[in-house]
C-alpha atoms as a PDB file:
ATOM      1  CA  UNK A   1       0.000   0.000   0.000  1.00  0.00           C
ATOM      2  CA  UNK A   2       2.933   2.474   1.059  1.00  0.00           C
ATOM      3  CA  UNK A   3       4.882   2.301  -2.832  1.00  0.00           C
ATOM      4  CA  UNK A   4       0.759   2.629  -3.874  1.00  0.00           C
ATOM      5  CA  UNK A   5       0.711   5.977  -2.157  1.00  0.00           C
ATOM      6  CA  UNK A   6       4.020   6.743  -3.438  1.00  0.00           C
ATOM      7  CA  UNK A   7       2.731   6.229  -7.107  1.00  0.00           C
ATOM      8  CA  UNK A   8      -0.359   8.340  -6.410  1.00  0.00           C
ATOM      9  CA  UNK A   9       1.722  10.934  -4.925  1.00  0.00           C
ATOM     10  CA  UNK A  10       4.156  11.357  -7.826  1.00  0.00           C
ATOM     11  CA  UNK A  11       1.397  11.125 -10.515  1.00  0.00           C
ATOM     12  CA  UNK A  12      -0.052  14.301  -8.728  1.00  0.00           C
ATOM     13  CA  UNK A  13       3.006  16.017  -8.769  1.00  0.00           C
ATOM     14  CA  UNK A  14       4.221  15.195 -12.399  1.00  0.00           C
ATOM     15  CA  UNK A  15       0.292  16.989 -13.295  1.00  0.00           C
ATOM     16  CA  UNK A  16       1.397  19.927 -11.382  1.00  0.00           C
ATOM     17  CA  UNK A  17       4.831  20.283 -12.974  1.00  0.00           C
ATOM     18  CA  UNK A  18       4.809  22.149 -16.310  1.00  0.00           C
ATOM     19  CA  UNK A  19       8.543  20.475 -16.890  1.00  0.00           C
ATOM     20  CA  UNK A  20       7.256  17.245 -16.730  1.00  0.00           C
ATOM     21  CA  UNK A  21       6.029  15.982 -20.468  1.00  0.00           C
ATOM     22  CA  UNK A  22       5.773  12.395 -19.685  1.00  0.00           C
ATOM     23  CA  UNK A  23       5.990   9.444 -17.344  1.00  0.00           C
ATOM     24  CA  UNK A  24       7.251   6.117 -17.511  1.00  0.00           C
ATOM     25  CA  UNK A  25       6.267   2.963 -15.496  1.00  0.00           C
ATOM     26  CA  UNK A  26       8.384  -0.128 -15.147  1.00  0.00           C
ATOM     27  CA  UNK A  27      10.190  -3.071 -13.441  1.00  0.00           C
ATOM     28  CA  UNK A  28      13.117  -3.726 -12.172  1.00  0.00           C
ATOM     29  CA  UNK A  29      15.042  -6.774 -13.848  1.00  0.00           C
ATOM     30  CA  UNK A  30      13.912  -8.865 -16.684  1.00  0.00           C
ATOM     31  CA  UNK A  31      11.273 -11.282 -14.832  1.00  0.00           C
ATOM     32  CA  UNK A  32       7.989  -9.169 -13.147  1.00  0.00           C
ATOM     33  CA  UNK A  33       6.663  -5.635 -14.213  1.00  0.00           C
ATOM     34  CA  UNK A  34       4.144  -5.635 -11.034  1.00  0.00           C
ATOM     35  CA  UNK A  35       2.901  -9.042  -9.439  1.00  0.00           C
ATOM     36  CA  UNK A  36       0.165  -6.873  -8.047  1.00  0.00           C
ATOM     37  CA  UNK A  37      -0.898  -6.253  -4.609  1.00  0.00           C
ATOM     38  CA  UNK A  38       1.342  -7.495  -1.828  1.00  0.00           C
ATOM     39  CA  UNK A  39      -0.415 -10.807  -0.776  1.00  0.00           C
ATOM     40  CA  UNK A  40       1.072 -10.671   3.087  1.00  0.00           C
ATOM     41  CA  UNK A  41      -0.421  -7.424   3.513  1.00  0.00           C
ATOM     42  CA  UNK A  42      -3.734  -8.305   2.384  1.00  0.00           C
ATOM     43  CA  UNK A  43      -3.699 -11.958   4.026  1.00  0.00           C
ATOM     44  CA  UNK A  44      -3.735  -8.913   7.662  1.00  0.00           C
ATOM     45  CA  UNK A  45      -7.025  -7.263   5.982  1.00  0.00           C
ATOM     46  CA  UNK A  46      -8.613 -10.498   4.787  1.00  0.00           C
ATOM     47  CA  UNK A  47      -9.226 -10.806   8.374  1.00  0.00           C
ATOM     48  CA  UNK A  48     -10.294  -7.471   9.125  1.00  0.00           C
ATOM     49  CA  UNK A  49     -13.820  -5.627   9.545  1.00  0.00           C
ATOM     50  CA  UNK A  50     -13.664  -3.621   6.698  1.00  0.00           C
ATOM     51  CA  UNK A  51     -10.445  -4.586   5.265  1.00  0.00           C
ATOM     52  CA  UNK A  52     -11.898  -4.731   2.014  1.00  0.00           C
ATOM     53  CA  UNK A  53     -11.704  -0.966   1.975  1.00  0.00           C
ATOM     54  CA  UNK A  54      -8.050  -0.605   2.720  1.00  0.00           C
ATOM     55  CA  UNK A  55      -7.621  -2.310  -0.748  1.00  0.00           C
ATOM     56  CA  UNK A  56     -10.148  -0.993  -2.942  1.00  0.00           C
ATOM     57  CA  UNK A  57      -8.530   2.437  -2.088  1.00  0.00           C
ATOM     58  CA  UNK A  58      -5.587   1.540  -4.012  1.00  0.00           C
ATOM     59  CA  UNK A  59      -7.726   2.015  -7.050  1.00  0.00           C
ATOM     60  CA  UNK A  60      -7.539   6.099  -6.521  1.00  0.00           C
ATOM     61  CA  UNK A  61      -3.526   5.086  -7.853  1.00  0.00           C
ATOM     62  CA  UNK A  62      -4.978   3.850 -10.901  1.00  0.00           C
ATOM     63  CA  UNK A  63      -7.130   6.626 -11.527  1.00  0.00           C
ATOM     64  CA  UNK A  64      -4.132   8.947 -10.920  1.00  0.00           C
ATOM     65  CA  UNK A  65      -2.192   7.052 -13.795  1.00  0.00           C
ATOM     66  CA  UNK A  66      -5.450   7.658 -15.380  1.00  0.00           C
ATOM     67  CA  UNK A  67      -5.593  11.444 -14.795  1.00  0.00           C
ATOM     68  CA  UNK A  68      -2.251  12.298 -15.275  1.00  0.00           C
ATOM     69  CA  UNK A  69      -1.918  15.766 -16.684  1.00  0.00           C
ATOM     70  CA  UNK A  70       1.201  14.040 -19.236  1.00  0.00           C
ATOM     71  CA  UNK A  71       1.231  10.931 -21.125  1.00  0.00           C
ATOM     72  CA  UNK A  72       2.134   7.656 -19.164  1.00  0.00           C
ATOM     73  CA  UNK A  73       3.882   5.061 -20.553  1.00  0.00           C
ATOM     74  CA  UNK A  74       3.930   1.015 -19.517  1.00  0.00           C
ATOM     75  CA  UNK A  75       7.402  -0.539 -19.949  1.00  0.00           C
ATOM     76  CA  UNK A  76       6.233  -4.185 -19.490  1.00  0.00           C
ATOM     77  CA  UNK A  77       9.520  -6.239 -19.018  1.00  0.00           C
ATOM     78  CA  UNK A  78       8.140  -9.519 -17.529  1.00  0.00           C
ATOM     79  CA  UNK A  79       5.072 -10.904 -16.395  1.00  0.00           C
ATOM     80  CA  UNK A  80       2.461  -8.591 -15.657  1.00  0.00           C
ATOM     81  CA  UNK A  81       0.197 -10.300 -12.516  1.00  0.00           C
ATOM     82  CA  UNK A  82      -3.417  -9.077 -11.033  1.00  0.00           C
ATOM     83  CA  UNK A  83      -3.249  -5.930 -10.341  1.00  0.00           C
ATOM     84  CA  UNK A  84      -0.163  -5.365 -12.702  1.00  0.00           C
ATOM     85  CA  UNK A  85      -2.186  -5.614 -15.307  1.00  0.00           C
ATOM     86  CA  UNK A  86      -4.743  -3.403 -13.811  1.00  0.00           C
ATOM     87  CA  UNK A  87      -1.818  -0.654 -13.543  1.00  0.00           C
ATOM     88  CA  UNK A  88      -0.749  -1.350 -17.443  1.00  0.00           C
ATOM     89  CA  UNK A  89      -4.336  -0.595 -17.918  1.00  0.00           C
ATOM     90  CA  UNK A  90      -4.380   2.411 -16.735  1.00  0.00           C
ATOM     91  CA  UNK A  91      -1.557   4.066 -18.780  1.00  0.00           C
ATOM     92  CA  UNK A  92      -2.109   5.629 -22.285  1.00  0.00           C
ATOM     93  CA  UNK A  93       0.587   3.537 -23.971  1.00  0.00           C
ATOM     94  CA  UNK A  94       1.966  -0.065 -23.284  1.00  0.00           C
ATOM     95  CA  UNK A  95       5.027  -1.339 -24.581  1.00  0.00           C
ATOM     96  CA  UNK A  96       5.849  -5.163 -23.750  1.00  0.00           C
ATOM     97  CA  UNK A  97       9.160  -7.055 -24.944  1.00  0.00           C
ATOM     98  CA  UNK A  98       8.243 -10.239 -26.398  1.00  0.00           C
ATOM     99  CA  UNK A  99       8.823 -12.268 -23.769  1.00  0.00           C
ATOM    100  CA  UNK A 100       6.059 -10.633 -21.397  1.00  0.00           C
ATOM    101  CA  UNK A 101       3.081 -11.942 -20.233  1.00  0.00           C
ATOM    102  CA  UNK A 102      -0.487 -10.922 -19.127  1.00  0.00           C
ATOM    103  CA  UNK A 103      -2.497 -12.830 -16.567  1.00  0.00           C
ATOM    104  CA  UNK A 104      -5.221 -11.707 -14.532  1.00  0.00           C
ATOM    105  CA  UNK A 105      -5.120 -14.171 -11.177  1.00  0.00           C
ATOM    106  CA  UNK A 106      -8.195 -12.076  -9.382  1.00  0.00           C
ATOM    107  CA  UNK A 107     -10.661 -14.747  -9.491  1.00  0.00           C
ATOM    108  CA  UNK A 108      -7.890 -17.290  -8.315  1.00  0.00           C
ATOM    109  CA  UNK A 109      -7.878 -15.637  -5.459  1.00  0.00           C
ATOM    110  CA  UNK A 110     -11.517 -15.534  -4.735  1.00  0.00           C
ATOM    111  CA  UNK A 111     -11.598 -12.103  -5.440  1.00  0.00           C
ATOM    112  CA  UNK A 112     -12.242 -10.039  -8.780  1.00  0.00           C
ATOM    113  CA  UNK A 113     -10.710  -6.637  -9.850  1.00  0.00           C
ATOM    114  CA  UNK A 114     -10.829  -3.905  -7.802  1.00  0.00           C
ATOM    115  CA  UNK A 115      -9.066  -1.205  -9.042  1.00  0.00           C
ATOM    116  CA  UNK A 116     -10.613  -0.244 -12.414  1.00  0.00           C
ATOM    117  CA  UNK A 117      -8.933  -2.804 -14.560  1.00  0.00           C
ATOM    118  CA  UNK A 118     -12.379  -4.708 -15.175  1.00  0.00           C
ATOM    119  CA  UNK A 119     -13.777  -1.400 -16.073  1.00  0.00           C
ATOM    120  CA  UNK A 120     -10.723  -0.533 -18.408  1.00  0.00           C
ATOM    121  CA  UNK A 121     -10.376  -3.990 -19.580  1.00  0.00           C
ATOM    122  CA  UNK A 122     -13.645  -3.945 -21.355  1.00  0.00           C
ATOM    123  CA  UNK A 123     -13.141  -0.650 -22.786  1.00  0.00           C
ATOM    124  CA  UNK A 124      -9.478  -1.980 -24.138  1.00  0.00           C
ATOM    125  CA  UNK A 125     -10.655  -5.308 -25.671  1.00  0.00           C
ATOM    126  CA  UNK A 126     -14.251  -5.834 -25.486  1.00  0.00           C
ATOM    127  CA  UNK A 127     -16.244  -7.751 -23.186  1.00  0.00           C
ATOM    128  CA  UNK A 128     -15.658 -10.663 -24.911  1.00  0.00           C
ATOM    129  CA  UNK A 129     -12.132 -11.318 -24.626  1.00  0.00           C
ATOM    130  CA  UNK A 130     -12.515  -9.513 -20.823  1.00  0.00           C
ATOM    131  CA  UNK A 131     -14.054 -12.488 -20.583  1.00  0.00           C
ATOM    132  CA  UNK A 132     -11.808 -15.077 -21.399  1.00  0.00           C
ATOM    133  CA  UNK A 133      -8.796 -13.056 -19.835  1.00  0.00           C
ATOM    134  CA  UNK A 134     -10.804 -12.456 -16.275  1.00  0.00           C
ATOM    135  CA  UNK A 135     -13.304 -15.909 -15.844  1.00  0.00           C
ATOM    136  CA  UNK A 136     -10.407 -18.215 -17.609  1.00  0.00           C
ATOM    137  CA  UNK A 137      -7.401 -16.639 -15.899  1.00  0.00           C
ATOM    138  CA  UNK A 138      -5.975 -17.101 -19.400  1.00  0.00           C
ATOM    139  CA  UNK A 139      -2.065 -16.018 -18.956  1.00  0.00           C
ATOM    140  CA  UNK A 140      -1.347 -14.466 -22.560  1.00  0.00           C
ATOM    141  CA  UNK A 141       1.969 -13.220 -23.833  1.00  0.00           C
ATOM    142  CA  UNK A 142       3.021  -9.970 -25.751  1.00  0.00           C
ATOM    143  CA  UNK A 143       2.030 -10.796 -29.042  1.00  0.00           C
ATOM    144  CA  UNK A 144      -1.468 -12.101 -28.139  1.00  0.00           C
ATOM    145  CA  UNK A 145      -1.805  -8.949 -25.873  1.00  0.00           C
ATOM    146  CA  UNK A 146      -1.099  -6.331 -28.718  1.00  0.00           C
ATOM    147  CA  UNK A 147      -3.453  -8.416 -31.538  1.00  0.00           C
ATOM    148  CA  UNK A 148      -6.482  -8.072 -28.679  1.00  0.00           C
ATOM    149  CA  UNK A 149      -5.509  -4.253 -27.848  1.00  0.00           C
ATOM    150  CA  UNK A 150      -4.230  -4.851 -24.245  1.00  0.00           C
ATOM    151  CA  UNK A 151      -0.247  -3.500 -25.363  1.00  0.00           C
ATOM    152  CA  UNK A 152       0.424  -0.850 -28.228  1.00  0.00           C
ATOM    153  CA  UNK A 153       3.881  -2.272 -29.066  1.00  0.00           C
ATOM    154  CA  UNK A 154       5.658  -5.446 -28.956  1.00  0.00           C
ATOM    155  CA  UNK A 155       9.418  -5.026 -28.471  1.00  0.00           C
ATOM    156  CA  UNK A 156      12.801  -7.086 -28.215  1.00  0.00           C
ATOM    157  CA  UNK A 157      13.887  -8.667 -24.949  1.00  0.00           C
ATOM    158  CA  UNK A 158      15.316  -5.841 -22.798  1.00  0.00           C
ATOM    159  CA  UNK A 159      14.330  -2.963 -25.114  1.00  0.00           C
ATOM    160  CA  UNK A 160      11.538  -1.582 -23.329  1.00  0.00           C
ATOM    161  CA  UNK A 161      12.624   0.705 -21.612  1.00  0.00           C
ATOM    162  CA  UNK A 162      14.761   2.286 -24.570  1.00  0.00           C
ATOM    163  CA  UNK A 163      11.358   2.252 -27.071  1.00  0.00           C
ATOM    164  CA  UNK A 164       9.339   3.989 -23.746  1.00  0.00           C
ATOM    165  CA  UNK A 165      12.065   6.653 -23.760  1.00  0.00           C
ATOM    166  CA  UNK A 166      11.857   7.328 -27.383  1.00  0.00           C
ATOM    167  CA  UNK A 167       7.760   7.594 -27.084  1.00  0.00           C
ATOM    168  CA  UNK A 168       8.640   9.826 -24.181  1.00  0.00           C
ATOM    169  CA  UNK A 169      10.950  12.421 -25.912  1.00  0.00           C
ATOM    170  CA  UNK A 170       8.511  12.658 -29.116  1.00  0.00           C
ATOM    171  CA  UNK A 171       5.724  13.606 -26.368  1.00  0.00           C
ATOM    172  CA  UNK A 172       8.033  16.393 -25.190  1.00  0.00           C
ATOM    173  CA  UNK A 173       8.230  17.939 -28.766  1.00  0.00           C
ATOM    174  CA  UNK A 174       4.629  18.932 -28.725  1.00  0.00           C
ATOM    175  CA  UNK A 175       2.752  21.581 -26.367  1.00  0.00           C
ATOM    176  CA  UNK A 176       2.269  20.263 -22.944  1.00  0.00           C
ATOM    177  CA  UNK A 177      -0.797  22.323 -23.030  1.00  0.00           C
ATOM    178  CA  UNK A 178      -2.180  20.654 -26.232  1.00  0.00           C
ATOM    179  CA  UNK A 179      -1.400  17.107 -24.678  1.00  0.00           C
ATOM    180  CA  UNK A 180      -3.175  17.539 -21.866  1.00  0.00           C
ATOM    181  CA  UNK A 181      -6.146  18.568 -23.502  1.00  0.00           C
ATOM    182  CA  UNK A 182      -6.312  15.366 -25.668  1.00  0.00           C
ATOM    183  CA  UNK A 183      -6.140  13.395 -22.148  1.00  0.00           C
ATOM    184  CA  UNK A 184      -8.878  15.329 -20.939  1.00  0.00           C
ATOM    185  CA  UNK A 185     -10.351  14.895 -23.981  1.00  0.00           C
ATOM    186  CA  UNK A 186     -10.289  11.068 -23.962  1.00  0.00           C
ATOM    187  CA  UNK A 187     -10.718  10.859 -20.070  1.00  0.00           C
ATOM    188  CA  UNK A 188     -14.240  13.044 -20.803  1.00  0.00           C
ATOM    189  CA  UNK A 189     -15.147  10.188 -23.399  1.00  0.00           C
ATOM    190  CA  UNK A 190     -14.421   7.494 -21.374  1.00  0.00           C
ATOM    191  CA  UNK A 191     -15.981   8.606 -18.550  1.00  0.00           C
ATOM    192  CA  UNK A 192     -19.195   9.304 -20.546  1.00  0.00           C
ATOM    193  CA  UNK A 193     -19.282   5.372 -21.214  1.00  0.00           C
ATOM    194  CA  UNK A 194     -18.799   4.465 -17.999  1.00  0.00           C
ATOM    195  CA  UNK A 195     -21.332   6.254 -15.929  1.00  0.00           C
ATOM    196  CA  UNK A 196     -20.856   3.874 -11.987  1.00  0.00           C
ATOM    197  CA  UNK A 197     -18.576   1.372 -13.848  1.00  0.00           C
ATOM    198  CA  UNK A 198     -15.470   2.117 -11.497  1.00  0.00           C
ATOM    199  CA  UNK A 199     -18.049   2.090  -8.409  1.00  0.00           C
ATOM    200  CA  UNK A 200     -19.918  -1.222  -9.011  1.00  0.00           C
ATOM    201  CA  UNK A 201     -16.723  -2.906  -9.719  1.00  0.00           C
ATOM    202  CA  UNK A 202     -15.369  -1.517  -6.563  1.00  0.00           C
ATOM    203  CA  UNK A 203     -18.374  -2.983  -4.599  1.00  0.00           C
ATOM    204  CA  UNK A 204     -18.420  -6.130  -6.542  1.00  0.00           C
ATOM    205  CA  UNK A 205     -14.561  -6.812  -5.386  1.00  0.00           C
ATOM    206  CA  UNK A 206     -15.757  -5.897  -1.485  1.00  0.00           C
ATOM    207  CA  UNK A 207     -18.585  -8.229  -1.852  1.00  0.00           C
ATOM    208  CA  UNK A 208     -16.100 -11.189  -2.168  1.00  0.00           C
ATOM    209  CA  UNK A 209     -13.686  -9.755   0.088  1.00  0.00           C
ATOM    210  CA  UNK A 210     -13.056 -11.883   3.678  1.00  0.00           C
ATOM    211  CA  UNK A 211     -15.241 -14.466   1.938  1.00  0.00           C
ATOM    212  CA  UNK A 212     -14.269 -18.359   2.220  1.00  0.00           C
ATOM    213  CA  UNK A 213     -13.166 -18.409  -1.100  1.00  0.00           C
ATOM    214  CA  UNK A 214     -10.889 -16.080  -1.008  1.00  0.00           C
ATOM    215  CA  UNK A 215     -10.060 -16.736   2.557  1.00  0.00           C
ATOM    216  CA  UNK A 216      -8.907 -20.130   1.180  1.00  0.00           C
ATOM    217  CA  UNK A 217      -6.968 -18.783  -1.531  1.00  0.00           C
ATOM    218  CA  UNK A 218      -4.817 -17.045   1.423  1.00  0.00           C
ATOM    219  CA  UNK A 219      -4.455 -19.810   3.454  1.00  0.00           C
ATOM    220  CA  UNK A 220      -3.505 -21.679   0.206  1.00  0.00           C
ATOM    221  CA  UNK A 221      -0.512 -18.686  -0.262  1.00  0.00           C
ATOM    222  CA  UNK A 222       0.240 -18.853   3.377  1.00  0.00           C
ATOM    223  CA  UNK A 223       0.904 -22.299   3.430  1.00  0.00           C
ATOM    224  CA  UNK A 224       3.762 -22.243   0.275  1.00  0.00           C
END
C-alpha cells in the first residue's frame, strides 16, 4: 500500500509540474513488471472488519495514472500479474518485450478486480475477450496482448525501456498544453461510457472480500 501511495503521490506532482512531459512505469530486472498487490499485507485485511476498503482504495492510484496531466507510458519487461495488469491498464501507452506476459489471477484468489482494470479492460478489448482473460485466468503473452488491444507495441527482450524513452521524448516535442487537452479529452469520453462502472466494480470486489473463497486462496498462499 505504502509504494501505492508513493505512485499516487508522484502522478499528482508530475500533473502539477509544467517540466514534466511524460511518465514512464516499469520493473526492475527482466522477470515481473508488477505481481500486483502485496499478498502478506492483504492476508492482515482479509481478516479485518472492513479490510476490504483498505484495498479498494488503491484504485484512486490507478485513476491517478489515469488522470495524469502528461502521457504515461507502460514498460512491461516480464510478467504482468493481477493488479499489474490493472496498472498497465491504466496508462495511455503499453510497450511489452516479447517475452512478457499478461495474466489476470483475481478470481484465483476468490476475489475479482478492484481497481478499475475490469472497467478498463472492457473498454481496451471488449467484453468478450474480458471475458476469457478475467473468468479463464488465461495467462497471454506480448504478441497475443497487442493483436487483442491490451499493449500498443511489442518489443525485443530488454528494449523496453529504450522504445518507452523514445515515445517519451517525441511527447516532449509537442505543447504540454495541447497534450493535456487530448487526455482530458479522452478521459471526458471514457468517462461518458462508464457512468458507476469504477463504483460497481469496486463494490463487486468488497462483496467477495473476507469471503471463504478467497479466505482459502490465502491460506492456500500462506501455506507455500
Amino acid at each position: 500500500r505504502e509504494t501505492a501511495q508513493q505512485l499516487e503521490a508522484f502522478f499528482h506532482q508530475a500533473s502539477d509540474d509544467e517540466n514534466v512531459r511524460a511518465a514512464i512505469v516499469t520493473g526492475a530486472g527482466q522477470d515481473v513488471f508488477v505481481a500486483g498487490g502485496d499478498l502478506r499485507e492483504f492476508d492482515t485485511y482479509a481478516r479485518q472488519p472492513g479490510g476490504a476498503s483498505h484495498v479498494i482504495d488503491m484504485g484512486s492510484t490507478t485513476l491517478a495514472v489515469e488522470q495524469c496531466e502528461v502521457p504515461v507510458i507502460a514498460a512491461v519487461q516480464g510478467a504482468a500479474l493481477g493488479g499489474g495488469c490493472e496498472l498497465a491498464l491504466a496508462c495511455d501507452l503499453v510497450v511489452a518485450e516479447e517475452h512478457a506476459t499478461f495474466s489476470f489471477r483475481q478470481a484465483a484468489m476468490g476475489l475479482s478486480t478492484g481497481w478499475g482494470g475490469g472497467t478498463r479492460l472492457v473498454e481496451r478489448v471488449g467484453p468478450m475477450q474480458a471475458a476469457r482473460l478475467l473468468l479463464l485466468g488465461a495467462k497471454i503473452d506480448a504478441a497475443e496482448a497487442m493483436r487483442v488491444g491490451l499493449v500498443s507495441q511489442v518489443t525485443a527482450r530488454g528494449s523496453s525501456l529504450q522504445h518507452a524513452l523514445t515515445w517519451a521524448e517525441s511527447v516532449a516535442r509537442l505543447p504540454r498544453a495541447s497534450v493535456a487537452g487530448l487526455k482530458r479529452m479522452l478521459g471526458r469520453v471514457r468517462q461518458e461510457h462508464r457512468g458507476q462502472a469504477l463504483a460497481r466494480e469496486a463494490e463487486v470486489f468488497a462483496s467477495l472480500w473476507g469471503q471463504p473463497d478467497h479466505l482459502a486462496a490465502m491460506d492456500a498462499f500462506r501455506k507455500r
